[in-house]
C-alpha atoms as a PDB file:
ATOM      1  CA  UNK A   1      87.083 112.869  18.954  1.00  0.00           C
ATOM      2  CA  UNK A   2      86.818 110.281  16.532  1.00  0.00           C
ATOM      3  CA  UNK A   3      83.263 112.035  15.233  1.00  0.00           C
ATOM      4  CA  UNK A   4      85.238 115.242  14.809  1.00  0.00           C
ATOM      5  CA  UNK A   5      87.694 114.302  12.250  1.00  0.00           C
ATOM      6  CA  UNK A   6      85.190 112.507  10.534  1.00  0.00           C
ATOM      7  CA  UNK A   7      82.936 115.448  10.288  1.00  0.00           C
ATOM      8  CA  UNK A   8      86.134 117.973   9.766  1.00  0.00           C
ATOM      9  CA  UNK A   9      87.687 115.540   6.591  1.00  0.00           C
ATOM     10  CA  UNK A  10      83.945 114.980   5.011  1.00  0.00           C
ATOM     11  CA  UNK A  11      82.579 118.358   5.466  1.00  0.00           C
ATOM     12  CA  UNK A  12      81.205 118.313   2.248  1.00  0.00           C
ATOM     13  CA  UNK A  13      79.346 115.044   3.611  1.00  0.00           C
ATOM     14  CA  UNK A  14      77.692 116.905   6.673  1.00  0.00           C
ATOM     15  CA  UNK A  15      77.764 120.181   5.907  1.00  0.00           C
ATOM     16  CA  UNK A  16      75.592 120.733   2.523  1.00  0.00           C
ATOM     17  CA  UNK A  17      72.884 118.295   3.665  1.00  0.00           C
ATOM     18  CA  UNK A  18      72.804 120.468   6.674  1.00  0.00           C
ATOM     19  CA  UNK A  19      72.413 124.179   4.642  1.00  0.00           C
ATOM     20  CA  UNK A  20      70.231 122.396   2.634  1.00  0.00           C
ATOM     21  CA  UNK A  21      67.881 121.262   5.532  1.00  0.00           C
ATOM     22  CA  UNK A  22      68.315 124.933   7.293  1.00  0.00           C
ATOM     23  CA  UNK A  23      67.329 126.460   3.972  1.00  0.00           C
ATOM     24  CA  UNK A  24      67.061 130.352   4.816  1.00  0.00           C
ATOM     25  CA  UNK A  25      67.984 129.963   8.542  1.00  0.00           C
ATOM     26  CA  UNK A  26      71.631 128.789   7.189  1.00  0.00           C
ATOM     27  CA  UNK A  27      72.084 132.737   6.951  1.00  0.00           C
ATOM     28  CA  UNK A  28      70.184 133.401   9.955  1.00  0.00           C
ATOM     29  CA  UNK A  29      72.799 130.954  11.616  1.00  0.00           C
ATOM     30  CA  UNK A  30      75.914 132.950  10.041  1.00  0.00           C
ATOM     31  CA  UNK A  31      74.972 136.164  10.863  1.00  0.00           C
ATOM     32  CA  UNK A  32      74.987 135.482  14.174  1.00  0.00           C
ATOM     33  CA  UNK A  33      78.177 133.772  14.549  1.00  0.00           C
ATOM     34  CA  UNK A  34      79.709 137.005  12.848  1.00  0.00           C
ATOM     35  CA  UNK A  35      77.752 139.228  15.182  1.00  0.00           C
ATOM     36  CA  UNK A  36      78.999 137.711  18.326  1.00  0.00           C
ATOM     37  CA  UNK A  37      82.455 137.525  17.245  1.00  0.00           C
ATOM     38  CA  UNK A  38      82.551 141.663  17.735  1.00  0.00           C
ATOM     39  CA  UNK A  39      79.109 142.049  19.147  1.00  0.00           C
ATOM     40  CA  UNK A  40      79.034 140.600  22.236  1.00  0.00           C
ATOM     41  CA  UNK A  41      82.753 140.983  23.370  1.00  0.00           C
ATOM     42  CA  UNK A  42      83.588 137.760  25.149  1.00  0.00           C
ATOM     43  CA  UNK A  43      83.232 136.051  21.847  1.00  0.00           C
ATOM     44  CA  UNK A  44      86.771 136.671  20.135  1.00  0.00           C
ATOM     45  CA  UNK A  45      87.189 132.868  19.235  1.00  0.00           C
ATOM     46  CA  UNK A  46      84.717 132.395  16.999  1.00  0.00           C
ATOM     47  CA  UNK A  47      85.646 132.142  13.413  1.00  0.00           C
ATOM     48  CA  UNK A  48      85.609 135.414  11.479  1.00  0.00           C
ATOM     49  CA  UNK A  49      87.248 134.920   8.124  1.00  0.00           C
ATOM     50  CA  UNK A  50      87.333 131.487   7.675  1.00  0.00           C
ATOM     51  CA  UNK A  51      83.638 131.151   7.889  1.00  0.00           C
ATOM     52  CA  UNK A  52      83.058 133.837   5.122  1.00  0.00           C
ATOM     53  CA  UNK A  53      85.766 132.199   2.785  1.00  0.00           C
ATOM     54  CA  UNK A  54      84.114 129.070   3.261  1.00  0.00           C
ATOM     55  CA  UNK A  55      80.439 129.778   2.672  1.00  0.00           C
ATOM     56  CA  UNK A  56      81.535 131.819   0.065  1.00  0.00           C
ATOM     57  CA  UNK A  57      83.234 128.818  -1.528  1.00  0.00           C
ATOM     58  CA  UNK A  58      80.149 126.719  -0.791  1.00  0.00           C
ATOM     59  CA  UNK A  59      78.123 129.257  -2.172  1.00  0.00           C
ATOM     60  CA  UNK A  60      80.557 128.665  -5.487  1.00  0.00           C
ATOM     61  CA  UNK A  61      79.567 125.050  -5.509  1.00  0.00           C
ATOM     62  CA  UNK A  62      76.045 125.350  -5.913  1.00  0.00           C
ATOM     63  CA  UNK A  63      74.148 124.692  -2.773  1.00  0.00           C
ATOM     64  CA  UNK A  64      71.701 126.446  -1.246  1.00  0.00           C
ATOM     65  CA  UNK A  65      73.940 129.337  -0.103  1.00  0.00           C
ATOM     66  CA  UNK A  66      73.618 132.266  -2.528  1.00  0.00           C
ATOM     67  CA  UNK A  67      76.966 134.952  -2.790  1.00  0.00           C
ATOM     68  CA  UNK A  68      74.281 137.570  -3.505  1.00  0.00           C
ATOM     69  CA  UNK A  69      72.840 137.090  -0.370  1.00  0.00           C
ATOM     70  CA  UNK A  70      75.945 136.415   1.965  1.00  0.00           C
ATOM     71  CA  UNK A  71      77.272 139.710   1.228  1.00  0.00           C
ATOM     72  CA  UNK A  72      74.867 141.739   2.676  1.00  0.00           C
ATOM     73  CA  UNK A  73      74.410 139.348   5.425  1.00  0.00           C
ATOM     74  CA  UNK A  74      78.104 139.318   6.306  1.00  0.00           C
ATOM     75  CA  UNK A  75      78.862 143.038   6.094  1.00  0.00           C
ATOM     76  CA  UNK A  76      75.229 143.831   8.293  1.00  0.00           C
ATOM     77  CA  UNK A  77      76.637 141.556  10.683  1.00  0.00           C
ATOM     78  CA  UNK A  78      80.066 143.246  11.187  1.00  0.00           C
ATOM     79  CA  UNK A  79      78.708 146.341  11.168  1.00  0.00           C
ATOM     80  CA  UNK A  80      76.322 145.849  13.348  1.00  0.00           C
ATOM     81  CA  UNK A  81      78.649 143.679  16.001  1.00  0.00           C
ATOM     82  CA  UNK A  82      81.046 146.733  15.512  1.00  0.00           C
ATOM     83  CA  UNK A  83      78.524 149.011  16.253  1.00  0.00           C
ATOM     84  CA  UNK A  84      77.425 147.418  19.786  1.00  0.00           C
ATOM     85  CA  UNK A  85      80.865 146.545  20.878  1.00  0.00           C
ATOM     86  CA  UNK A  86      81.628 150.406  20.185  1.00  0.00           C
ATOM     87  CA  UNK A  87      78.289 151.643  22.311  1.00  0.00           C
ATOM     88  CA  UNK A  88      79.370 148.980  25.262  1.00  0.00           C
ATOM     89  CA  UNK A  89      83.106 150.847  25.224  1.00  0.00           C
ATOM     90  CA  UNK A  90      81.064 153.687  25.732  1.00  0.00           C
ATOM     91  CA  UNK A  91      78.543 152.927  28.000  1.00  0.00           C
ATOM     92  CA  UNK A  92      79.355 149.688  30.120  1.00  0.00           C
ATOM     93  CA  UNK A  93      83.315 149.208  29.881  1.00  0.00           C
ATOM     94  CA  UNK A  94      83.656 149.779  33.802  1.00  0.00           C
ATOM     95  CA  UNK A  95      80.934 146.937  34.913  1.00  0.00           C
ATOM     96  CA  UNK A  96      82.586 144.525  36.837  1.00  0.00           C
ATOM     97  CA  UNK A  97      81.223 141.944  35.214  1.00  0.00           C
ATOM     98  CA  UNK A  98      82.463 142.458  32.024  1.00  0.00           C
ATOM     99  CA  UNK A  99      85.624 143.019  33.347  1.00  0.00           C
ATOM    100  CA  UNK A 100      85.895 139.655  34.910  1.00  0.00           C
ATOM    101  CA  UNK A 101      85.202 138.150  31.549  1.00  0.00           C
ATOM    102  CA  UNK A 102      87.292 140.254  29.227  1.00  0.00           C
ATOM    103  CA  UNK A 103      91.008 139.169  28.739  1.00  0.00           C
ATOM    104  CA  UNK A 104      93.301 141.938  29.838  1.00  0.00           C
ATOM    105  CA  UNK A 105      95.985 141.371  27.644  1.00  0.00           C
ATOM    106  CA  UNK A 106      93.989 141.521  24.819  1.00  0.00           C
ATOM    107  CA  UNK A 107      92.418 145.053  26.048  1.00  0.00           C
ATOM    108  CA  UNK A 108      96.007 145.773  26.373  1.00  0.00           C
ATOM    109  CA  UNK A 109      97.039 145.214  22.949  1.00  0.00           C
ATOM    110  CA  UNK A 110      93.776 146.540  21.251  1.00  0.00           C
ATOM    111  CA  UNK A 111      94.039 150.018  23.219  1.00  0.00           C
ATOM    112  CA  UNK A 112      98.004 149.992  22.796  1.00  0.00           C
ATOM    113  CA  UNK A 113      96.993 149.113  18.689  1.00  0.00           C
ATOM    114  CA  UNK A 114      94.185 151.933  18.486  1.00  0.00           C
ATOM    115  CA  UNK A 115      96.850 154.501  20.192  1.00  0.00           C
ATOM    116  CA  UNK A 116      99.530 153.590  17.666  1.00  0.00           C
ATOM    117  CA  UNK A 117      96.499 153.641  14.557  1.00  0.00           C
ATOM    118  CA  UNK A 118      94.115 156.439  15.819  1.00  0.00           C
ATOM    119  CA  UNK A 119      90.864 156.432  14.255  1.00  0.00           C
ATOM    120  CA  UNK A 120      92.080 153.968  11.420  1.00  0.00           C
ATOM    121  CA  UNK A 121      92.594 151.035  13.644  1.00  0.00           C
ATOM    122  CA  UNK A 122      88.973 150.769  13.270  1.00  0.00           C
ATOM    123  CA  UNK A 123      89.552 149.886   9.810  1.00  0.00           C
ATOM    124  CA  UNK A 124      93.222 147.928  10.044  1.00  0.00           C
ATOM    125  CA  UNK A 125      91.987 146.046  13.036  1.00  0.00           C
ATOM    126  CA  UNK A 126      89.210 144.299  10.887  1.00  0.00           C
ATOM    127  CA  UNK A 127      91.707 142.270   9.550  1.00  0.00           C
ATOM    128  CA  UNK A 128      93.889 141.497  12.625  1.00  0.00           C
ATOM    129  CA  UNK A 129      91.934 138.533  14.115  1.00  0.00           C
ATOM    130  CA  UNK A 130      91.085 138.914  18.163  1.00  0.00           C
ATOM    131  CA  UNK A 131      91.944 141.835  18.089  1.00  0.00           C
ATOM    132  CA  UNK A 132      89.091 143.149  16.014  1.00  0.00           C
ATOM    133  CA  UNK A 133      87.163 142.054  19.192  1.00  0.00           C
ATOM    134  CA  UNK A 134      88.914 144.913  21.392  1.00  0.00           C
ATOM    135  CA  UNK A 135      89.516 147.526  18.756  1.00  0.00           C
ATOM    136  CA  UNK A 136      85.766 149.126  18.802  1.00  0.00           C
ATOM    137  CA  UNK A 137      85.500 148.805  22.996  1.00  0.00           C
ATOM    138  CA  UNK A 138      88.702 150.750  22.744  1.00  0.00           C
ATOM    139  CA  UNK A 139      87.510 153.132  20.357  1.00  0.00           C
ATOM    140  CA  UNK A 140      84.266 153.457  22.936  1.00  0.00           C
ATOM    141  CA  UNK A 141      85.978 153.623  25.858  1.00  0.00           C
ATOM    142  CA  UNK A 142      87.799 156.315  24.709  1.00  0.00           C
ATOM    143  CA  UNK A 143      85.224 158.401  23.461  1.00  0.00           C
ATOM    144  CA  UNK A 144      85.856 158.204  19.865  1.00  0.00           C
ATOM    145  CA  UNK A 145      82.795 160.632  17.598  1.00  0.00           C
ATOM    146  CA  UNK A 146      80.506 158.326  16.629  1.00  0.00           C
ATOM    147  CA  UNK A 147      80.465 159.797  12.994  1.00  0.00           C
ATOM    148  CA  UNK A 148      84.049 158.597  12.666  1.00  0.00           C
ATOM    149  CA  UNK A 149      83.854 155.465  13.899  1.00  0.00           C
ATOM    150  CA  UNK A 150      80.971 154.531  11.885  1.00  0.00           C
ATOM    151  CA  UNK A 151      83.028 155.952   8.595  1.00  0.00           C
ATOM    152  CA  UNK A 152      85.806 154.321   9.559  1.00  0.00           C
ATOM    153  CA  UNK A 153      84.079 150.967  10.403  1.00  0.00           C
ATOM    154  CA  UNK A 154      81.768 150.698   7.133  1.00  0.00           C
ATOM    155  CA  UNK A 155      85.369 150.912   5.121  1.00  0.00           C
ATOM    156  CA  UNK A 156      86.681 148.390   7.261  1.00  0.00           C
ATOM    157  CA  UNK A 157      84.215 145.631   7.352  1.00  0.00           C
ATOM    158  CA  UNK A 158      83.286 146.465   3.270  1.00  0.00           C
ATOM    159  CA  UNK A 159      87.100 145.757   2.347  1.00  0.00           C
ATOM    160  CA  UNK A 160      87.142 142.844   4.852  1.00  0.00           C
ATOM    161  CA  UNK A 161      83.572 141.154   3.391  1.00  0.00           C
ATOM    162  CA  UNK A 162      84.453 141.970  -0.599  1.00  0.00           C
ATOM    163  CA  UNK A 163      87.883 140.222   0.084  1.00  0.00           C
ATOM    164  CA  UNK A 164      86.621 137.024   1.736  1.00  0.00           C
ATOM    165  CA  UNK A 165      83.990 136.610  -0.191  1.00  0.00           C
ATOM    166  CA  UNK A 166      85.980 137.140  -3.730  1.00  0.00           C
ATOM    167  CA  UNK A 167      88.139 135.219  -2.912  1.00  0.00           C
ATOM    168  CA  UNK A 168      86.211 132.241  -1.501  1.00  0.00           C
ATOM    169  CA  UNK A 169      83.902 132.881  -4.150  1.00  0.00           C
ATOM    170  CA  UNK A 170      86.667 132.424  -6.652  1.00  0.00           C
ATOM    171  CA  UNK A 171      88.677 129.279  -5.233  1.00  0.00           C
ATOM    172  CA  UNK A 172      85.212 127.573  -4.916  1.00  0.00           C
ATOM    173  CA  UNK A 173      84.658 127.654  -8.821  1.00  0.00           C
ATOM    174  CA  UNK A 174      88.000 126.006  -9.531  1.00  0.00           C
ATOM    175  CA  UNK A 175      87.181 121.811  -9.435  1.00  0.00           C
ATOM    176  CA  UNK A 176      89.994 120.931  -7.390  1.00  0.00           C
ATOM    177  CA  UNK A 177      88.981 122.725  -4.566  1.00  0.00           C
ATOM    178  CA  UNK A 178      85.279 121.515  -5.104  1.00  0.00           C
ATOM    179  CA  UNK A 179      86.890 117.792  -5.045  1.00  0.00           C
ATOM    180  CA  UNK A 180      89.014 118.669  -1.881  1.00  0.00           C
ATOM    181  CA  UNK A 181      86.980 120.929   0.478  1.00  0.00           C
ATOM    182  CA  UNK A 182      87.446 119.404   3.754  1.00  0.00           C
ATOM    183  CA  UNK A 183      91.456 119.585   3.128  1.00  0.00           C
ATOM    184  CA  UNK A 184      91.242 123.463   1.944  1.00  0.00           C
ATOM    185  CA  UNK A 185      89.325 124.107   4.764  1.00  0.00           C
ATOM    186  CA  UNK A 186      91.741 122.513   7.572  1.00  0.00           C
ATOM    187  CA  UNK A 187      94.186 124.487   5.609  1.00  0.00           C
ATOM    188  CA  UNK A 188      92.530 127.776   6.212  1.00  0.00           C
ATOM    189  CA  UNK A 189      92.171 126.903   9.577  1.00  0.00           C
ATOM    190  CA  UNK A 190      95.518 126.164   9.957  1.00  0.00           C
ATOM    191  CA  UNK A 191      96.711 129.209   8.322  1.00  0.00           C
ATOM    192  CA  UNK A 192      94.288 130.871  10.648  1.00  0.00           C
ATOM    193  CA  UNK A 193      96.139 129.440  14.029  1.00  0.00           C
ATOM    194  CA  UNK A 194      99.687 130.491  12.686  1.00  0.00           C
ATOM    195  CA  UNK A 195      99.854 134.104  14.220  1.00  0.00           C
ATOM    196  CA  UNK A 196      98.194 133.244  17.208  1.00  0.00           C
ATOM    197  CA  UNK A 197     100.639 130.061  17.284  1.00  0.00           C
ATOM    198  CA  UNK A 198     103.742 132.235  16.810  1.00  0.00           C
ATOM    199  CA  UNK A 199     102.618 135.032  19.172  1.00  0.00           C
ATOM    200  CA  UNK A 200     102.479 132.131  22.102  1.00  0.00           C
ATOM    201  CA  UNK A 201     105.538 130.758  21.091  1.00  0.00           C
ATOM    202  CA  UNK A 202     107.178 133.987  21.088  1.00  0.00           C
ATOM    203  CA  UNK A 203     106.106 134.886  24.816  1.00  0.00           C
ATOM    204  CA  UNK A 204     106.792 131.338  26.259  1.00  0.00           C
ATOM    205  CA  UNK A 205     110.264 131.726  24.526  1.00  0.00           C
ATOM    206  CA  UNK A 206     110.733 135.070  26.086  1.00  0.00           C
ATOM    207  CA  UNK A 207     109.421 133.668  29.349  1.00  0.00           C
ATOM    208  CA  UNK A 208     111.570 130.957  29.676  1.00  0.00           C
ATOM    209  CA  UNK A 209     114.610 131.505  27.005  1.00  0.00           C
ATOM    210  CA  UNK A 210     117.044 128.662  25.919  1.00  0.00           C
ATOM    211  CA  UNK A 211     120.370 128.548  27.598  1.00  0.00           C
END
């Protein structure tokens, strides 16, 4: 635990030796992580947007990350996770297996979200995080045209990328943020937990209301 803090308040400490040392495989490494997030289905939790605001801020403060290169490698990523996630809504949503390991409230809420959205919750559930796990099984499962999808999905994840990007791109060229990484970072995260934070709140509250 101890190791953890250190590493989370002195990121700039462990983090840019450790791109540096990767060298090209430090994209390799965050292309997957985006890929998964959507890809692969049972991997909602990983970080989506806070990664790309934070190599894009690295990338500001001259290490070995490039912005020019993170783009493309973000948005193929997406695309791509999209892309599989949609096929296995198509193809494999009935397994049993996958079943077993997909949360059913969260199908719940994606399918309940892509009825209320039609075909552009594929775009607005980019930016809803978890949920953009769901959104393109839902849109597979319920036999969404592929063209539209894919229209629908390159708008999506092109808004999503050019946003986290500028704007990590941007706050990582002012000094203060340079000086104070690990701190803007936990407050990302943070930031990032609120919704989910306030969602749980709001259904233990329900669940058990004050008297």
């Amino acid at each position: 635990m101890a190791n953890l803090i250190e590493i989370l308040t002195h990121l700039e400490d462990f983090i840019v030796p450790l791109l540096t040392t990767l060298g090209n495989w430090s994209y390799i490494t965050l292309f997957a992580v985006i890929f998964l997030e959507t890809g692969m289905v049972v991997f909602p939790f990983l970080p989506g947007e806070s990664l790309i605001f934070l190599a894009s801020t690295m990338a500001a403060t001259h290490t070995s990350l490039s912005i020019q290169v993170l783009v493309p490698v973000f948005f193929a990523a997406a695309v791509i996770g999209d892309t599989v996630n949609f096929e296995i809504g198509r193809h494999l949503i009935n397994l049993p297996w996958l079943q077993r390991h997909l949360p059913q409230d969260k199908q719940v809420k994606a399918q309940r979200f892509f009825a209320k959205y039609g075909s552009k919750a594929v775009m607005f559930g980019r930016f809803v995080p978890l949920i953009r796990t769901f959104v393109p099984l839902s849109a597979g499962a319920s036999k969404m045209a592929q063209k539209s999808f894919a229209l629908w999905n390159l708008l999506g994840v092109g808004i999503w990328v050019a946003v986290g990007c500028s704007l990590g791109y941007f706050f990582g060229s002012i000094s203060f943020v340079q000086d104070h990484l690990s701190l803007f970072f936990l407050g990302i995260l943070a930031c990032a937990l609120i919704p989910a934070a306030t969602i749980t709140l709001f259904k233990t509250l329900r669940r058990h209301p004050v008297a």
